[in-house]
Protein backbone atom coordinates (compact mmCIF):
# COMPACT_ATOMS: atom_id res chain seq x y z
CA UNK A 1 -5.48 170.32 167.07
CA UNK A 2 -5.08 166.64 167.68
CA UNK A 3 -6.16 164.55 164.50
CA UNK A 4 -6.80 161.15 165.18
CA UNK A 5 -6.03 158.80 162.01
CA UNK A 6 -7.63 154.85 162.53
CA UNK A 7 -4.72 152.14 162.87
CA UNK A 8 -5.77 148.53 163.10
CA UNK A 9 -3.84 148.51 166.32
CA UNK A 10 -6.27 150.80 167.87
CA UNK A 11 -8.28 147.19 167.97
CA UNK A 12 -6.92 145.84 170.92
CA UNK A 13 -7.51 148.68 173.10
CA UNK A 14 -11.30 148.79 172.01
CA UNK A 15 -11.87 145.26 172.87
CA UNK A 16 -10.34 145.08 175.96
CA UNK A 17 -12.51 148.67 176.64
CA UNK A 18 -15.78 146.63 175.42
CA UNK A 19 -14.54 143.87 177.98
CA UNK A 20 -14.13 145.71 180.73
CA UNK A 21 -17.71 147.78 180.67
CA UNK A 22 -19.14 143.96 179.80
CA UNK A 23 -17.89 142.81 182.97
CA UNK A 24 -19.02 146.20 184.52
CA UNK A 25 -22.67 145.29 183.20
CA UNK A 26 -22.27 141.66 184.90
CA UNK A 27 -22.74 143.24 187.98
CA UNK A 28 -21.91 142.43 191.34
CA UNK A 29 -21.32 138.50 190.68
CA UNK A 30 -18.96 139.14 188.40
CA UNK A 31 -17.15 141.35 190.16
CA UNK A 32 -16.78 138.87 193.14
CA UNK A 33 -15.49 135.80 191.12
CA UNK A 34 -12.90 137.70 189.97
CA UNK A 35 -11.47 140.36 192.08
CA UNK A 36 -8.28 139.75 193.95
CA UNK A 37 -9.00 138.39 197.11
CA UNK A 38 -6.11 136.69 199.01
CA UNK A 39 -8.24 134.24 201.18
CA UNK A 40 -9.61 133.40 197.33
CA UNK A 41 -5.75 133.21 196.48
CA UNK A 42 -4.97 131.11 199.51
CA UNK A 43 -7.59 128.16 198.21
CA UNK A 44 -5.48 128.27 194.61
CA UNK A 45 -8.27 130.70 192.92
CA UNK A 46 -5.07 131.62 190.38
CA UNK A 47 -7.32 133.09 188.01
CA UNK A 48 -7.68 136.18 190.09
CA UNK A 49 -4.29 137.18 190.08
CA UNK A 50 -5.60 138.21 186.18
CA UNK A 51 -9.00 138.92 186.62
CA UNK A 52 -9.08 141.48 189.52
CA UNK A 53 -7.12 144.29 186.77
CA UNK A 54 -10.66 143.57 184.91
CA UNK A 55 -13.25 144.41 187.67
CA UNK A 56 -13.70 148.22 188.81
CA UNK A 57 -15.28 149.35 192.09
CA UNK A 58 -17.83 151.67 190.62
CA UNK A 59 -18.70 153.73 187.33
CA UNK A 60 -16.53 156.23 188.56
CA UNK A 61 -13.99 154.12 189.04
CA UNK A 62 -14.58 152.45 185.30
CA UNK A 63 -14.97 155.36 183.69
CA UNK A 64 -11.63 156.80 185.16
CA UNK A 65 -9.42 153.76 184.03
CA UNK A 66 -11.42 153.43 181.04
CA UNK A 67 -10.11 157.27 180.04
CA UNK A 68 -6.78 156.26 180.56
CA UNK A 69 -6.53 153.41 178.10
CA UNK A 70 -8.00 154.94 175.49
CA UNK A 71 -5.32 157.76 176.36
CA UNK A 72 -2.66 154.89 176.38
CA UNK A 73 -4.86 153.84 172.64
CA UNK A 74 -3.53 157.04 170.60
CA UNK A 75 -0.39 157.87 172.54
CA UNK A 76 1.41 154.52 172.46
CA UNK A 77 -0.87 151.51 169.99
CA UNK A 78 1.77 151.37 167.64
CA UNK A 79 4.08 149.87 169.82
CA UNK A 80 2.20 146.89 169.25
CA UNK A 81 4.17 145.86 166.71
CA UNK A 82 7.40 145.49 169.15
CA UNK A 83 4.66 144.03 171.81
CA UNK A 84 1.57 142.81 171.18
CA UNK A 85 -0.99 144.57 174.52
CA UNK A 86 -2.32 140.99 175.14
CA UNK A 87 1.24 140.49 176.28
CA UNK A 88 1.94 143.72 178.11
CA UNK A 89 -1.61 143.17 180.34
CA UNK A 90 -0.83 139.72 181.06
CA UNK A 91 2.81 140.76 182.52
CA UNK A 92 1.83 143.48 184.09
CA UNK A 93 -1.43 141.85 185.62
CA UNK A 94 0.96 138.97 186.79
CA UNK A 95 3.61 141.03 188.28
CA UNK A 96 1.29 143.47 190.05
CA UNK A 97 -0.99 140.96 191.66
CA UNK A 98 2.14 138.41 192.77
CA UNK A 99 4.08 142.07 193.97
CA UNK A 100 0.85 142.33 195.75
CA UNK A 101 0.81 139.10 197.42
CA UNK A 102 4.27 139.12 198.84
CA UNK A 103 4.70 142.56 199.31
CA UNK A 104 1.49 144.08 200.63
CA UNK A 105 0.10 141.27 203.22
CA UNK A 106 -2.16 143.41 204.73
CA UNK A 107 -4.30 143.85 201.24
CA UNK A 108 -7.41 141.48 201.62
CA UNK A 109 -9.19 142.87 197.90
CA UNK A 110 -8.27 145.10 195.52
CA UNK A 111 -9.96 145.63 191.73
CA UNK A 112 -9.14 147.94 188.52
CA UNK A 113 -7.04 148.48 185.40
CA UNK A 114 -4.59 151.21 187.01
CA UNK A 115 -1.71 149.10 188.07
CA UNK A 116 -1.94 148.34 183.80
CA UNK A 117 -2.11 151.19 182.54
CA UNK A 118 0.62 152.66 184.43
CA UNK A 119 2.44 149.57 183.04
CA UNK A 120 1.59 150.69 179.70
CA UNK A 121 2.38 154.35 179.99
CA UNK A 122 5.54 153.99 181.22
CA UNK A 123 6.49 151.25 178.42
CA UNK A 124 5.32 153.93 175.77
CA UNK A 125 7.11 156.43 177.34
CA UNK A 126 10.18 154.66 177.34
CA UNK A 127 9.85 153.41 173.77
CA UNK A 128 9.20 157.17 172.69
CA UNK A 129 12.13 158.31 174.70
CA UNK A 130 13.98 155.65 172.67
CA UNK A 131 13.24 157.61 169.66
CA UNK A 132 14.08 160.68 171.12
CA UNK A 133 10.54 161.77 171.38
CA UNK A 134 10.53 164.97 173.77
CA UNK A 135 7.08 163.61 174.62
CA UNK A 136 8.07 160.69 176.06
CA UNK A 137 10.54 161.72 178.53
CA UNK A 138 7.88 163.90 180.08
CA UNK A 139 5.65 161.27 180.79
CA UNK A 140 8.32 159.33 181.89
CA UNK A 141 9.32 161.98 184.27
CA UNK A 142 5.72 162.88 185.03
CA UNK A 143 4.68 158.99 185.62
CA UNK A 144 7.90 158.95 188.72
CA UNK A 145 7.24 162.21 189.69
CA UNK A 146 3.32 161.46 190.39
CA UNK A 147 3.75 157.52 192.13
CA UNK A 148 6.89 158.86 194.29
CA UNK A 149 3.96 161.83 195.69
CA UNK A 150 1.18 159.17 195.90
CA UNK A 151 3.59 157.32 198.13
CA UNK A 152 4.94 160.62 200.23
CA UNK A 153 1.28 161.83 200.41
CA UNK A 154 -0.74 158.70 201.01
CA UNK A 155 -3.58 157.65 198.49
CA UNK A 156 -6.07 160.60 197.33
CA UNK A 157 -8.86 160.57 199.60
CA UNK A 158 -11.31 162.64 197.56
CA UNK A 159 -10.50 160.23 194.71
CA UNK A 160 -10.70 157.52 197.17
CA UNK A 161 -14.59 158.53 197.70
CA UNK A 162 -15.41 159.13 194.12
CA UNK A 163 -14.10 155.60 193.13
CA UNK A 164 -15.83 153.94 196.56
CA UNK A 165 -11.95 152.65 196.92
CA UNK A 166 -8.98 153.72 198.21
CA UNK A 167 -6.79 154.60 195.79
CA UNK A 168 -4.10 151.46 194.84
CA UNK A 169 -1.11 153.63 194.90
CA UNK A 170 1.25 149.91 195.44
CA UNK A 171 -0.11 149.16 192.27
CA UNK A 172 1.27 152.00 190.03
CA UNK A 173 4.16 151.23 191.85
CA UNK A 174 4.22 147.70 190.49
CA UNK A 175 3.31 148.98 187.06
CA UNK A 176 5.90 151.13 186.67
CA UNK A 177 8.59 148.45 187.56
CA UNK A 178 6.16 146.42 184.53
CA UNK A 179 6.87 149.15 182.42
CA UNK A 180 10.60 148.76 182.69
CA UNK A 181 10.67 145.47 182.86
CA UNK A 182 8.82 145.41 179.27
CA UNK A 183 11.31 147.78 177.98
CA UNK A 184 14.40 145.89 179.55
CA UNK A 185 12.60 142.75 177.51
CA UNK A 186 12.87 144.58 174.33
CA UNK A 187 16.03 145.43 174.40
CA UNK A 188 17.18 141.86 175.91
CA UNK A 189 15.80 140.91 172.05
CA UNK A 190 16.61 143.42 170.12
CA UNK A 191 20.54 142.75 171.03
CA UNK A 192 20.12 139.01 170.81
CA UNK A 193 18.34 139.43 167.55
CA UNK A 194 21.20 142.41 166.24
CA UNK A 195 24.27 140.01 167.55
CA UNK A 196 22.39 137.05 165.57
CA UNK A 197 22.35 138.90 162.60
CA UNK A 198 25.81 139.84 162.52
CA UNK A 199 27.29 136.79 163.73
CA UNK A 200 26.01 134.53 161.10
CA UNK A 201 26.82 130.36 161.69
């Protein structure tokens, strides 16, 4: 049986999970001021490239991605301390929405947390595999496995109806090469920082 133990980096996840169903409850408005919209993008509305991961299509849609980081919340929150997740959204929201942009022309909108949170996943999964958590290296496999079948099969079309959406498989895409990225950073700073303190001036 799972037990669940409170960690103050359980925070984080919780407001960015009150955020998102706030934004949800702003309605419609608020969901077109910030979605990613590349004739919005074209007249320098930068703010979207951010603010789209926020924004959800539906309930459905909200409810699904809101599962999933509260799954990311007690699989992977103590790698905050390597990373804080104000850090790991911003890069991944960045690097999905500017993938997007060059990459995927023919994408006029596109809303959700997905592209994130398979950001997140696969960081955590690479950061348990680090440890040699068995774990991890099944998500890790799982995470490729599942984005290379979304991309031989085509998005999920019942999904696609339940979420009012069609399903954003570019973005996992994009998150996973986050997720890696984010790792790569680590280590990147975790040799500087071992080479520093053995190499003393």
């Amino acid at each position: 049986m799972l037990k669940i133990v409170w960690s103050i980096h359980f925070l984080p996840y919780l407001l960015l999970l009150t955020l998102l169903w706030l934004l949800a409850l702003a309605g419609q408005p608020a969901q077109e001021a910030l979605l990613y919209s590349r004739q919005a993008l074209a007249e320098h509305q930068y703010w979207r490239l951010l603010s789209a991961h926020l924004v959800h299509s539906n309930w459905y849609h909200l409810l699904l991605n809101s599962g999933g980081l509260l799954l990311v919340m007690l699989l992977h929150a103590e790698y905050q301390a390597r990373q804080p997740l104000l850090w790991q959204c911003l890069f991944a929201a960045l690097l999905i929405s500017l993938l997007t942009w060059l990459w995927q022309p023919h994408i006029v909108e596109y809303v959700g947390l997905s592209g994130i949170l398979h950001a997140l996943l696969c960081y955590g999964a690479l950061c348990d595999s680090q440890l040699r958590k068995v774990g991890g290296k099944l998500l890790l496999v799982g995470l490729i496995a599942k984005v290379a079948y979304e991309h031989y099969q085509g998005p999920d079309a019942a999904l696609g109806q339940l979420i009012n959406a069609e399903v954003a498989i570019f973005a996992h895409l994009y998150g996973l090469i986050a997720g890696f990225l984010l790792f790569g950073w680590d280590l990147v700073r975790r040799t500087t920082l071992f080479r520093g303190t053995n190499n003393p001036s």
